[in-house]
PDB file of N, CA and C in Angstrom:
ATOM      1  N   UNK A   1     -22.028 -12.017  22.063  1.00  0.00           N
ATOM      2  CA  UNK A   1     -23.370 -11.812  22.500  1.00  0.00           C
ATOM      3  C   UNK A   1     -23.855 -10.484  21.946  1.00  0.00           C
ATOM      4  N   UNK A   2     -25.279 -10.353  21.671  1.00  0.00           N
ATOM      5  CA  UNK A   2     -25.185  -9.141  21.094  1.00  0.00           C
ATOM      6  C   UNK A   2     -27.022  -8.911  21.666  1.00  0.00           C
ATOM      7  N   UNK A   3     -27.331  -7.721  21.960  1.00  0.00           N
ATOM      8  CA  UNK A   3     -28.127  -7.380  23.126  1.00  0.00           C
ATOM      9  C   UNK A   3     -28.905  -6.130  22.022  1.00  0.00           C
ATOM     10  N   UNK A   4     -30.229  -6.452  22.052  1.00  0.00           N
ATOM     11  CA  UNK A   4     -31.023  -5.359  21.284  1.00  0.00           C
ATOM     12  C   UNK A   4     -32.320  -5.618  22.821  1.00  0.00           C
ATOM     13  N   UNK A   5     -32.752  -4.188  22.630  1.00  0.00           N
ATOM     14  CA  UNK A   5     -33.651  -3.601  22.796  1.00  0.00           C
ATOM     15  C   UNK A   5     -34.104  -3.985  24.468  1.00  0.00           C
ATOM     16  N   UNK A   6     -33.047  -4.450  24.853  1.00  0.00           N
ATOM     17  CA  UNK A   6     -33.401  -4.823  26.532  1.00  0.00           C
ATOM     18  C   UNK A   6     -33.443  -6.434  26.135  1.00  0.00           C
ATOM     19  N   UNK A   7     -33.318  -6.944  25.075  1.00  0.00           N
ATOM     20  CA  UNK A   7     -33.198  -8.376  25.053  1.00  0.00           C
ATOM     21  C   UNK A   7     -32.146  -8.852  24.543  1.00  0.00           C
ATOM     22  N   UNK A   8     -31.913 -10.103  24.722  1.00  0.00           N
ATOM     23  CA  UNK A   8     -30.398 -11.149  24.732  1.00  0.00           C
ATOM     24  C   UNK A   8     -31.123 -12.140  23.401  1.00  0.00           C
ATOM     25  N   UNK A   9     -30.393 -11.903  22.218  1.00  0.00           N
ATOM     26  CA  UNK A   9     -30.989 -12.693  21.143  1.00  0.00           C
ATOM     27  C   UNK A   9     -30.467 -13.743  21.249  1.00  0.00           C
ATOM     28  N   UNK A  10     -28.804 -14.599  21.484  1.00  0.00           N
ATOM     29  CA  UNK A  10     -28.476 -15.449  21.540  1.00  0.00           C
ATOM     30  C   UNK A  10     -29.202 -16.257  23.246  1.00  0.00           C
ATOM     31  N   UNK A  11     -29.264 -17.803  22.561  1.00  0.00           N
ATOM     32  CA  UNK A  11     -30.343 -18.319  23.251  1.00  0.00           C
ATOM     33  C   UNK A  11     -29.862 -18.290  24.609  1.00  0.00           C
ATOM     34  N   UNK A  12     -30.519 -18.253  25.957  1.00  0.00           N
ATOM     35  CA  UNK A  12     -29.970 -18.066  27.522  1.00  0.00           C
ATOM     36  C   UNK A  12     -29.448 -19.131  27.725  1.00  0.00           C
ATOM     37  N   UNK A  13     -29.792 -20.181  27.734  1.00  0.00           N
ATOM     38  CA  UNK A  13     -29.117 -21.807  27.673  1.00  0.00           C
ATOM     39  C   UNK A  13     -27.328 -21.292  27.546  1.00  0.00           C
ATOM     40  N   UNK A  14     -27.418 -20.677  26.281  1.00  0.00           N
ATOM     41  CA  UNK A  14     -25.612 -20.815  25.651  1.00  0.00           C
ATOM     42  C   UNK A  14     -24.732 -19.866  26.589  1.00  0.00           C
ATOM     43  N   UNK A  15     -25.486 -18.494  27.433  1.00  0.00           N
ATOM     44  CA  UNK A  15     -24.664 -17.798  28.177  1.00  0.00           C
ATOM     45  C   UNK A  15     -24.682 -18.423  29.303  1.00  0.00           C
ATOM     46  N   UNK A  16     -22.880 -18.055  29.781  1.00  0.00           N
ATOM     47  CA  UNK A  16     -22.619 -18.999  31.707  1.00  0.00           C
ATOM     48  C   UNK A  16     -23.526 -18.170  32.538  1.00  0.00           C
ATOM     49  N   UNK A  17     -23.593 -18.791  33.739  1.00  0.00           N
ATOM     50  CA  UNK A  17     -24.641 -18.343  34.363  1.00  0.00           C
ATOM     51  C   UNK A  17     -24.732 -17.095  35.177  1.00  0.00           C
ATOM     52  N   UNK A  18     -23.510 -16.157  35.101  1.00  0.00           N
ATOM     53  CA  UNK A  18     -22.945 -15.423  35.595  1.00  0.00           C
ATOM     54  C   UNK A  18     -23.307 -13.843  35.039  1.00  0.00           C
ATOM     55  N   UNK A  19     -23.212 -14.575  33.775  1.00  0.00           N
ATOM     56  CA  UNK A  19     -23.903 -13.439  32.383  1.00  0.00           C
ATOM     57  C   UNK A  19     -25.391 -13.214  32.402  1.00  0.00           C
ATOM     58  N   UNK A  20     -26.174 -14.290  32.767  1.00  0.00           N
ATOM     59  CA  UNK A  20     -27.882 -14.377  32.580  1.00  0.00           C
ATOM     60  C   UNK A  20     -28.048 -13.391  33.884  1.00  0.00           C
ATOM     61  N   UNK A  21     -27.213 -13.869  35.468  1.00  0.00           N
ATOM     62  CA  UNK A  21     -27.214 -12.765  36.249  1.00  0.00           C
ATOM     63  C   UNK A  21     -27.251 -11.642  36.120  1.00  0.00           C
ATOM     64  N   UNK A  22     -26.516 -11.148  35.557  1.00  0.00           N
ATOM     65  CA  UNK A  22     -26.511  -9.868  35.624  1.00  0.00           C
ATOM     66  C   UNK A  22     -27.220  -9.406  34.234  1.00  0.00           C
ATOM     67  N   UNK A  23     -27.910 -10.186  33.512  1.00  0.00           N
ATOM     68  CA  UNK A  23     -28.717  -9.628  32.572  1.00  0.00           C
ATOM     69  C   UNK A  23     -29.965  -9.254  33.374  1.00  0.00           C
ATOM     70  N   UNK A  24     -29.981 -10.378  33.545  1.00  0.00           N
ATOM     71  CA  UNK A  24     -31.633 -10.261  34.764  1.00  0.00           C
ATOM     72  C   UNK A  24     -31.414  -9.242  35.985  1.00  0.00           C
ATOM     73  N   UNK A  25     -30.308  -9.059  36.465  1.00  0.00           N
ATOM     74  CA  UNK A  25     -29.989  -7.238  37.353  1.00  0.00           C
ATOM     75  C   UNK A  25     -30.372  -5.984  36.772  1.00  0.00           C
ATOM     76  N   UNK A  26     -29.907  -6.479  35.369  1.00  0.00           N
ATOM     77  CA  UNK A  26     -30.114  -5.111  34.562  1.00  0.00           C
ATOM     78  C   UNK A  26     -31.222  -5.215  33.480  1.00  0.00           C
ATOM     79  N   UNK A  27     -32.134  -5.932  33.860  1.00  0.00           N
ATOM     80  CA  UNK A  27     -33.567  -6.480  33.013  1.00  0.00           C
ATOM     81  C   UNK A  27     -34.449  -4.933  33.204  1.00  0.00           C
ATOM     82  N   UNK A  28     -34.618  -4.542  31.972  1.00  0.00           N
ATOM     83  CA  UNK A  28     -35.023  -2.987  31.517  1.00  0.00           C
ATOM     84  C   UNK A  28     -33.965  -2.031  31.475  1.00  0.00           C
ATOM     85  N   UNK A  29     -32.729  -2.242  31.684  1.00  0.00           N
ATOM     86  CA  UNK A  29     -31.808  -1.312  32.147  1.00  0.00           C
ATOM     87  C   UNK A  29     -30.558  -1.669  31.295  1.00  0.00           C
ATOM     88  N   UNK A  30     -30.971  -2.450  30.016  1.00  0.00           N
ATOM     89  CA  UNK A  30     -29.152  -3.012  29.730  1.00  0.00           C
ATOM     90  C   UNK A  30     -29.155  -2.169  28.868  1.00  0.00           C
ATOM     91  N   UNK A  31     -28.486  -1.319  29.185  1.00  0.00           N
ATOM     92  CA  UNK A  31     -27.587   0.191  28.350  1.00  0.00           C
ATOM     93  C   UNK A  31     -25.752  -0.463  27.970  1.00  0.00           C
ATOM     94  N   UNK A  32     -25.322   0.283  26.972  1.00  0.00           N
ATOM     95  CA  UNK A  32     -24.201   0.240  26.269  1.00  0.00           C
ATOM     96  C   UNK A  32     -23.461   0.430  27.711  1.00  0.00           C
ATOM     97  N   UNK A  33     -23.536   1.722  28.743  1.00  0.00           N
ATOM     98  CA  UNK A  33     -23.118   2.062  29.864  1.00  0.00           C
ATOM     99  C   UNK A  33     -22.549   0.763  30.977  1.00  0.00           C
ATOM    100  N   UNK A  34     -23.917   0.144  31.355  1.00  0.00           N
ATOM    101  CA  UNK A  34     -23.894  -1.292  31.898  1.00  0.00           C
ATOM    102  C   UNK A  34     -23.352  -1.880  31.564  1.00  0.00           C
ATOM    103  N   UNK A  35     -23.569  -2.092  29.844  1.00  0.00           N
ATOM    104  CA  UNK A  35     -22.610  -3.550  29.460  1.00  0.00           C
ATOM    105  C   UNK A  35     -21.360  -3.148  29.921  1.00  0.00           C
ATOM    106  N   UNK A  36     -20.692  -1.976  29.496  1.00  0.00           N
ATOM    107  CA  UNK A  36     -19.359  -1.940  29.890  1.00  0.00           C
ATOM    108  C   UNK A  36     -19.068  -1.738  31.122  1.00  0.00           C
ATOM    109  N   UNK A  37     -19.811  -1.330  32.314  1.00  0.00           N
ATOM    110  CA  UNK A  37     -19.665  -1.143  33.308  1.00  0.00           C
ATOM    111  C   UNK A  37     -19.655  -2.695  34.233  1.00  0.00           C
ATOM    112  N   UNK A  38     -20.654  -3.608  33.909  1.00  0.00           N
ATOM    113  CA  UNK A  38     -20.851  -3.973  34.762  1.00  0.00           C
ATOM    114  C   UNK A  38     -20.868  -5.808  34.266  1.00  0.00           C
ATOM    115  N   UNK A  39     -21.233  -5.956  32.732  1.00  0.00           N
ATOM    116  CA  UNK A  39     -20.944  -7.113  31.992  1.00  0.00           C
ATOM    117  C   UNK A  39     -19.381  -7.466  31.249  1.00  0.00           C
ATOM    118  N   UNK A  40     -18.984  -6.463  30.861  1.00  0.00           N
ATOM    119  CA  UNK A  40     -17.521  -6.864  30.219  1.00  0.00           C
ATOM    120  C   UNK A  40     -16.380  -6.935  30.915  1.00  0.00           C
ATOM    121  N   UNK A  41     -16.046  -6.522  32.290  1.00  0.00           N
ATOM    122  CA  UNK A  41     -15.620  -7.574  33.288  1.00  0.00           C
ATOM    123  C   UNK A  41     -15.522  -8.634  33.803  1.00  0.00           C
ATOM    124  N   UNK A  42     -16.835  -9.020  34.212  1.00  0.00           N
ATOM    125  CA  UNK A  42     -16.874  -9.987  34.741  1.00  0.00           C
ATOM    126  C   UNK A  42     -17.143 -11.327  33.664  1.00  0.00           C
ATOM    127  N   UNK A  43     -17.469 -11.075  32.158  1.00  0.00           N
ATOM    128  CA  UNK A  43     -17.423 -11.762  31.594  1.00  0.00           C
ATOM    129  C   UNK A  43     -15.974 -12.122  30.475  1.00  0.00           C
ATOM    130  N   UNK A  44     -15.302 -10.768  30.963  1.00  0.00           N
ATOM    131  CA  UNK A  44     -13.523 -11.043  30.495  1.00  0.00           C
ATOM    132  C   UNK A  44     -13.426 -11.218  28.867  1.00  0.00           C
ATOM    133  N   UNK A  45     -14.605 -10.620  28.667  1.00  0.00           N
ATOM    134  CA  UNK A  45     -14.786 -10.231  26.632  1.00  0.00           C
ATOM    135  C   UNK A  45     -14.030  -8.731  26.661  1.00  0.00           C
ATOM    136  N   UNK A  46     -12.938  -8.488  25.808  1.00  0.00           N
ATOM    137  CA  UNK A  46     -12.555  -7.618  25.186  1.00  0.00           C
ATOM    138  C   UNK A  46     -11.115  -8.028  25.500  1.00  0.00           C
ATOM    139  N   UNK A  47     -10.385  -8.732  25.037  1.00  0.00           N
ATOM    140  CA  UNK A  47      -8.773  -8.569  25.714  1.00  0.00           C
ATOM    141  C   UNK A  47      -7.735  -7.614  25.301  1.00  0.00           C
ATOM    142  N   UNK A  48      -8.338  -7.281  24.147  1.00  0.00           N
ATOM    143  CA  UNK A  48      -7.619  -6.287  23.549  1.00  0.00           C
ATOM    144  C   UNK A  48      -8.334  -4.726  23.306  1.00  0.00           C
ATOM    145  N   UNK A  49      -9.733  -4.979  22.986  1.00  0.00           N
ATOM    146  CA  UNK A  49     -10.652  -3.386  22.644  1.00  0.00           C
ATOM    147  C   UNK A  49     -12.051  -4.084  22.764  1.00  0.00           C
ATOM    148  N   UNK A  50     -12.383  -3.558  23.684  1.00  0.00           N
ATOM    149  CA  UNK A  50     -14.134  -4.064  24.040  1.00  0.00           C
ATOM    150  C   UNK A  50     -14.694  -2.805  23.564  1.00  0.00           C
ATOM    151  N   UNK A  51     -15.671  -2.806  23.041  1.00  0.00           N
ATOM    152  CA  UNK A  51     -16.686  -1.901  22.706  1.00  0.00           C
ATOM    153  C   UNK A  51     -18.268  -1.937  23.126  1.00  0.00           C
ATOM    154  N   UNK A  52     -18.650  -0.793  23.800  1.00  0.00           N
ATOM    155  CA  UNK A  52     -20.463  -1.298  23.768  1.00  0.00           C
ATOM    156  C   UNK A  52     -21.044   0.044  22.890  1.00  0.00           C
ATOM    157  N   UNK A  53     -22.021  -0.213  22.253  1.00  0.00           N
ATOM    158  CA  UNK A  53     -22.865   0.730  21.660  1.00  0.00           C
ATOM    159  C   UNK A  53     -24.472   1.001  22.360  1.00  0.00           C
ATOM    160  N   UNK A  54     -24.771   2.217  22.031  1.00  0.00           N
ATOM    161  CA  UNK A  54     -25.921   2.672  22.359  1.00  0.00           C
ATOM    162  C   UNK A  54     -26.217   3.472  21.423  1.00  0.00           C
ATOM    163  N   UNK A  55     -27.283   2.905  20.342  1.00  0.00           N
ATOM    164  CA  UNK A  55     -27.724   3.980  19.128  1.00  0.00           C
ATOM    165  C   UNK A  55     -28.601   4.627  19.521  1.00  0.00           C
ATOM    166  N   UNK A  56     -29.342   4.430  20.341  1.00  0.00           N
ATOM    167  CA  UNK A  56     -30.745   5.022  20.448  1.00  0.00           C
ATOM    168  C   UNK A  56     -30.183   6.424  21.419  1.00  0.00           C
ATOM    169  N   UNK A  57     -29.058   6.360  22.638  1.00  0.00           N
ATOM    170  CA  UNK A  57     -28.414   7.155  22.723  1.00  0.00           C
ATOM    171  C   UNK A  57     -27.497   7.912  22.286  1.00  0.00           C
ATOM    172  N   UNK A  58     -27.108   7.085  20.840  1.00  0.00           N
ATOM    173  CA  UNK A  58     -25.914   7.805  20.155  1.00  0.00           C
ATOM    174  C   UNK A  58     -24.876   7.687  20.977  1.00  0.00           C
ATOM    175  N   UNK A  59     -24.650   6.984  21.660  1.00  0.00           N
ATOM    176  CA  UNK A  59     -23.157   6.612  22.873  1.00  0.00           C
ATOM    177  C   UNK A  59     -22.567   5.718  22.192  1.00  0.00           C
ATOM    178  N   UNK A  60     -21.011   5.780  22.362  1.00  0.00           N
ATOM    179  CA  UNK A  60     -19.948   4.658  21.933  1.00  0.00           C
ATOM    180  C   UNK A  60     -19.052   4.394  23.482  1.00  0.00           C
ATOM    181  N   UNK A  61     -19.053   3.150  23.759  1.00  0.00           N
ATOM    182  CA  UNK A  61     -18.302   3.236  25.344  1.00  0.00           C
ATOM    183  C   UNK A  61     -16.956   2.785  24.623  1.00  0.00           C
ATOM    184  N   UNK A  62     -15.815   2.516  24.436  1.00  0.00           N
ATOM    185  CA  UNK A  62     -14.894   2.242  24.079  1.00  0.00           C
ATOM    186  C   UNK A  62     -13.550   2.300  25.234  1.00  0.00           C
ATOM    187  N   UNK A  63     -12.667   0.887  25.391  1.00  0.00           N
ATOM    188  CA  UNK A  63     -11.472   0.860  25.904  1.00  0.00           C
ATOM    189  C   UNK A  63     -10.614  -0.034  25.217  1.00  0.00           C
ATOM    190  N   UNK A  64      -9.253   0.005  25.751  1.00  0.00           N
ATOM    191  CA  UNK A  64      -8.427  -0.406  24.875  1.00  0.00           C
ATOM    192  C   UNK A  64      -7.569  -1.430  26.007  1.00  0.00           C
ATOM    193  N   UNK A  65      -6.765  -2.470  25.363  1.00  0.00           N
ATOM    194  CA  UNK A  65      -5.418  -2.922  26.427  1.00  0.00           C
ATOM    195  C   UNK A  65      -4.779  -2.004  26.600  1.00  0.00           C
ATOM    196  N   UNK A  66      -3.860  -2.511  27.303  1.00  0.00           N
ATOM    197  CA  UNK A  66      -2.587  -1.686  28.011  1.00  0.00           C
ATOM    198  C   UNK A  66      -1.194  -1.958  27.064  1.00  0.00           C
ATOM    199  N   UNK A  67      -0.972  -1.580  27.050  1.00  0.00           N
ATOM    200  CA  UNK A  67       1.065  -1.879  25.765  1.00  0.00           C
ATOM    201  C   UNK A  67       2.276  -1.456  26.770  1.00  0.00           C
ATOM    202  N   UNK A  68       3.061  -2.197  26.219  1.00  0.00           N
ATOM    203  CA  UNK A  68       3.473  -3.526  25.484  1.00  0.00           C
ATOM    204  C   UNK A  68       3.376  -4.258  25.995  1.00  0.00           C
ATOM    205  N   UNK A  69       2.687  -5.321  24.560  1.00  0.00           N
ATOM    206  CA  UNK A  69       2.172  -6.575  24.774  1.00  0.00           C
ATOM    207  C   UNK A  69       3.799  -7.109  25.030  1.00  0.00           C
ATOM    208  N   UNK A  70       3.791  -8.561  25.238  1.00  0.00           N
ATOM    209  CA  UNK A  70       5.129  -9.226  25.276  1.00  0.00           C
ATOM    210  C   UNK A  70       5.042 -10.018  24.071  1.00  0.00           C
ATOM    211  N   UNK A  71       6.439 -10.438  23.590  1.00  0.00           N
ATOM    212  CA  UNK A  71       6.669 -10.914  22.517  1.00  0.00           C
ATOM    213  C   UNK A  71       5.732 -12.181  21.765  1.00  0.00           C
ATOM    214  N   UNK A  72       5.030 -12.744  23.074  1.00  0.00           N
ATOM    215  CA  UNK A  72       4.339 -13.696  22.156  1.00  0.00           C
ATOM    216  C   UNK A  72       2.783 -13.300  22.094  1.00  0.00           C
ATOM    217  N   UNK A  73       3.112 -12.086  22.669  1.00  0.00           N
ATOM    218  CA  UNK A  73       1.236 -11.462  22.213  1.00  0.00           C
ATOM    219  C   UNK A  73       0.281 -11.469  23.175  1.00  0.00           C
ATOM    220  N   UNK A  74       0.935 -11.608  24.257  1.00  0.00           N
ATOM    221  CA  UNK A  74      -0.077 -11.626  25.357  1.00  0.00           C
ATOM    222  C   UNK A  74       0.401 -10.517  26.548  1.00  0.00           C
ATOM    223  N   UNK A  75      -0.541  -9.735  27.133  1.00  0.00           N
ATOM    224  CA  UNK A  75       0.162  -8.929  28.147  1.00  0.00           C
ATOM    225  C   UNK A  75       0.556  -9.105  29.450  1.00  0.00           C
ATOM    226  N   UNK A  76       1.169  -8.521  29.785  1.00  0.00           N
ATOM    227  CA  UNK A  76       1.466  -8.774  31.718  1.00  0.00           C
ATOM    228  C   UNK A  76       0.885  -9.200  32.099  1.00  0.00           C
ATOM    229  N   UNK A  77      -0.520  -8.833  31.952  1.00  0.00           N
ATOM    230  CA  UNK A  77      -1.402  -9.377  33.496  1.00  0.00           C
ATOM    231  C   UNK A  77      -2.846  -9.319  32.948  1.00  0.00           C
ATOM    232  N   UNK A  78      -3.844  -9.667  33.930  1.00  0.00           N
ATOM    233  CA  UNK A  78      -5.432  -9.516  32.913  1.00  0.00           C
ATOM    234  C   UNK A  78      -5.353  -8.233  33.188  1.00  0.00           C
ATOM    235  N   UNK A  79      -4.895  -7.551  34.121  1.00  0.00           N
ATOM    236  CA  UNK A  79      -5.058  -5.531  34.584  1.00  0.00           C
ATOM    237  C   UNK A  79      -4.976  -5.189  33.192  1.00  0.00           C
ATOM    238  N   UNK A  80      -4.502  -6.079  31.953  1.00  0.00           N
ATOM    239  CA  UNK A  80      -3.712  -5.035  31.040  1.00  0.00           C
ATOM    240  C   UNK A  80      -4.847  -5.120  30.184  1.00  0.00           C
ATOM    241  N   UNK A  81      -5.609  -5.952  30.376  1.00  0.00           N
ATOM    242  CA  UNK A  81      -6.933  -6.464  29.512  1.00  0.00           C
ATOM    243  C   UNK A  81      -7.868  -5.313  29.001  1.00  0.00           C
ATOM    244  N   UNK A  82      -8.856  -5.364  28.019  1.00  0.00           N
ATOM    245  CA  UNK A  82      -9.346  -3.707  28.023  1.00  0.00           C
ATOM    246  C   UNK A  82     -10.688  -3.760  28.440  1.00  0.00           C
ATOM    247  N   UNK A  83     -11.387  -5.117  29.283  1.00  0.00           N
ATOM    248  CA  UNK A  83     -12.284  -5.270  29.992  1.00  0.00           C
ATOM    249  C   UNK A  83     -12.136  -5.153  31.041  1.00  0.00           C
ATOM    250  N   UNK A  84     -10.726  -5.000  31.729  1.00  0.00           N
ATOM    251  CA  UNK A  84     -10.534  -4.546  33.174  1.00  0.00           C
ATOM    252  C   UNK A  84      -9.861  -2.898  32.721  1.00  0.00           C
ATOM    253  N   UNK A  85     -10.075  -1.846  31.948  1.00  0.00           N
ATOM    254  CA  UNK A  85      -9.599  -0.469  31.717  1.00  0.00           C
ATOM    255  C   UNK A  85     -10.797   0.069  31.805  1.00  0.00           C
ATOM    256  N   UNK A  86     -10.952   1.626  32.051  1.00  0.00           N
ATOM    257  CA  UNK A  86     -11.580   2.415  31.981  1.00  0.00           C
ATOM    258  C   UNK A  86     -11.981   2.455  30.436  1.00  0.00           C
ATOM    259  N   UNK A  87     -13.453   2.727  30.345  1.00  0.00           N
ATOM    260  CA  UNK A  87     -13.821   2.652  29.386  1.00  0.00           C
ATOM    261  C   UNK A  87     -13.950   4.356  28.737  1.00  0.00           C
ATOM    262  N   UNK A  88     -14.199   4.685  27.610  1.00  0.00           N
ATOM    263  CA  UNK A  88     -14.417   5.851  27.017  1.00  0.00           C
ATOM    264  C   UNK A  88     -15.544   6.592  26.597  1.00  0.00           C
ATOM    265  N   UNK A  89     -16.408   7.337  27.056  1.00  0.00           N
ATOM    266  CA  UNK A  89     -17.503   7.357  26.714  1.00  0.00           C
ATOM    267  C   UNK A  89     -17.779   8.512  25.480  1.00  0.00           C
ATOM    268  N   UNK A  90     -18.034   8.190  24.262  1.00  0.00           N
ATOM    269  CA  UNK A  90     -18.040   8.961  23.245  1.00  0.00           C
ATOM    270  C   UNK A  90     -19.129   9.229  22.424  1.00  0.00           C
ATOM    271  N   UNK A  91     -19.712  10.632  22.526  1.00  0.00           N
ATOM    272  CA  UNK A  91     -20.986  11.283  21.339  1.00  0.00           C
ATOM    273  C   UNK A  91     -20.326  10.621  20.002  1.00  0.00           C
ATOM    274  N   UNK A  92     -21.633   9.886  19.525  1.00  0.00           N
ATOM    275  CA  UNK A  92     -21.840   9.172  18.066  1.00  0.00           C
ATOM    276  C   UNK A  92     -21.501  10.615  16.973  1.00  0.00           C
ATOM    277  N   UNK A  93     -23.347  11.184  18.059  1.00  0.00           N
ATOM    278  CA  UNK A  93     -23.574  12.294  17.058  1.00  0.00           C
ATOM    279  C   UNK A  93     -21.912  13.237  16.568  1.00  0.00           C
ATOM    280  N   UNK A  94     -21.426  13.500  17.578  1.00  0.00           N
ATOM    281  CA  UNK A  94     -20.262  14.218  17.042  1.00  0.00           C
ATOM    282  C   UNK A  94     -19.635  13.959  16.766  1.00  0.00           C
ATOM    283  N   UNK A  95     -18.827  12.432  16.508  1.00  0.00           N
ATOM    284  CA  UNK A  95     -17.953  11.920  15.875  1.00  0.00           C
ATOM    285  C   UNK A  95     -18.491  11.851  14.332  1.00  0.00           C
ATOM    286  N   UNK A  96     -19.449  11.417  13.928  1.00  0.00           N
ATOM    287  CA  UNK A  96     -19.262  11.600  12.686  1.00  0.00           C
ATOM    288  C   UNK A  96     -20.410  12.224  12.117  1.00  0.00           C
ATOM    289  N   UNK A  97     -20.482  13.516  12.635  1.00  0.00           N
ATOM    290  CA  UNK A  97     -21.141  14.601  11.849  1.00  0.00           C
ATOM    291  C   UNK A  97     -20.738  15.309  10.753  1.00  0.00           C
ATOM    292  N   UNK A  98     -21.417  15.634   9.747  1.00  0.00           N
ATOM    293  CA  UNK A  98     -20.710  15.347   8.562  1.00  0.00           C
ATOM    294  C   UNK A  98     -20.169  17.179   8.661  1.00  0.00           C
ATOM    295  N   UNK A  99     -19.429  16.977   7.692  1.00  0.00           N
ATOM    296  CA  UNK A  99     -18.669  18.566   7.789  1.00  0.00           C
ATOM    297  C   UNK A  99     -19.131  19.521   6.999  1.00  0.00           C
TER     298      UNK A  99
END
């Protein structure tokens, strides 16, 4: 799914209904912050590294799984998931300001 400007480009029909919820909670308000706060949970997108962006804020939210995975690639538990981790909140601007 991919979310510009306070709007949901992929058609509402195709998201579960769980997702349109909480779009419409956060209708004027869907920040990179939100998505990761409050959409990439409950919609269980990222199993390994979820990311949300905010350009207009220059924000990167970023989390990761948990390790070690088990041998066939899947982890312990969904806890280990990186939509159920604390996310990272990181200046754009200062990550890649040029030197």
């Amino acid at each position: 799914m991919y979310v510009r400007a306070n709007r949901v480009t992929r058609h509402e029909s195709l998201l579960p209904v769980f997702v349109h919820q909480i779009l419409q909670a956060l209708q004027g308000n869907v920040t990179a912050e939100n998505m990761a706060r409050y959409l990439a949970p409950r919609a269980q997108t990222g199993g390994l590294h979820a990311v949300a962006m905010d350009f207009k804020q220059s924000t990167l939210y970023v989390a990761n799984a948990r390790y070690p995975l088990l041998g066939n690639g899947t982890r312990f538990d969904e806890q280990d998931s990186a939509f159920n981790r604390q996310f990272v909140r990181l200046d754009m601007n200062e990550l890649f300001e040029p030197f």
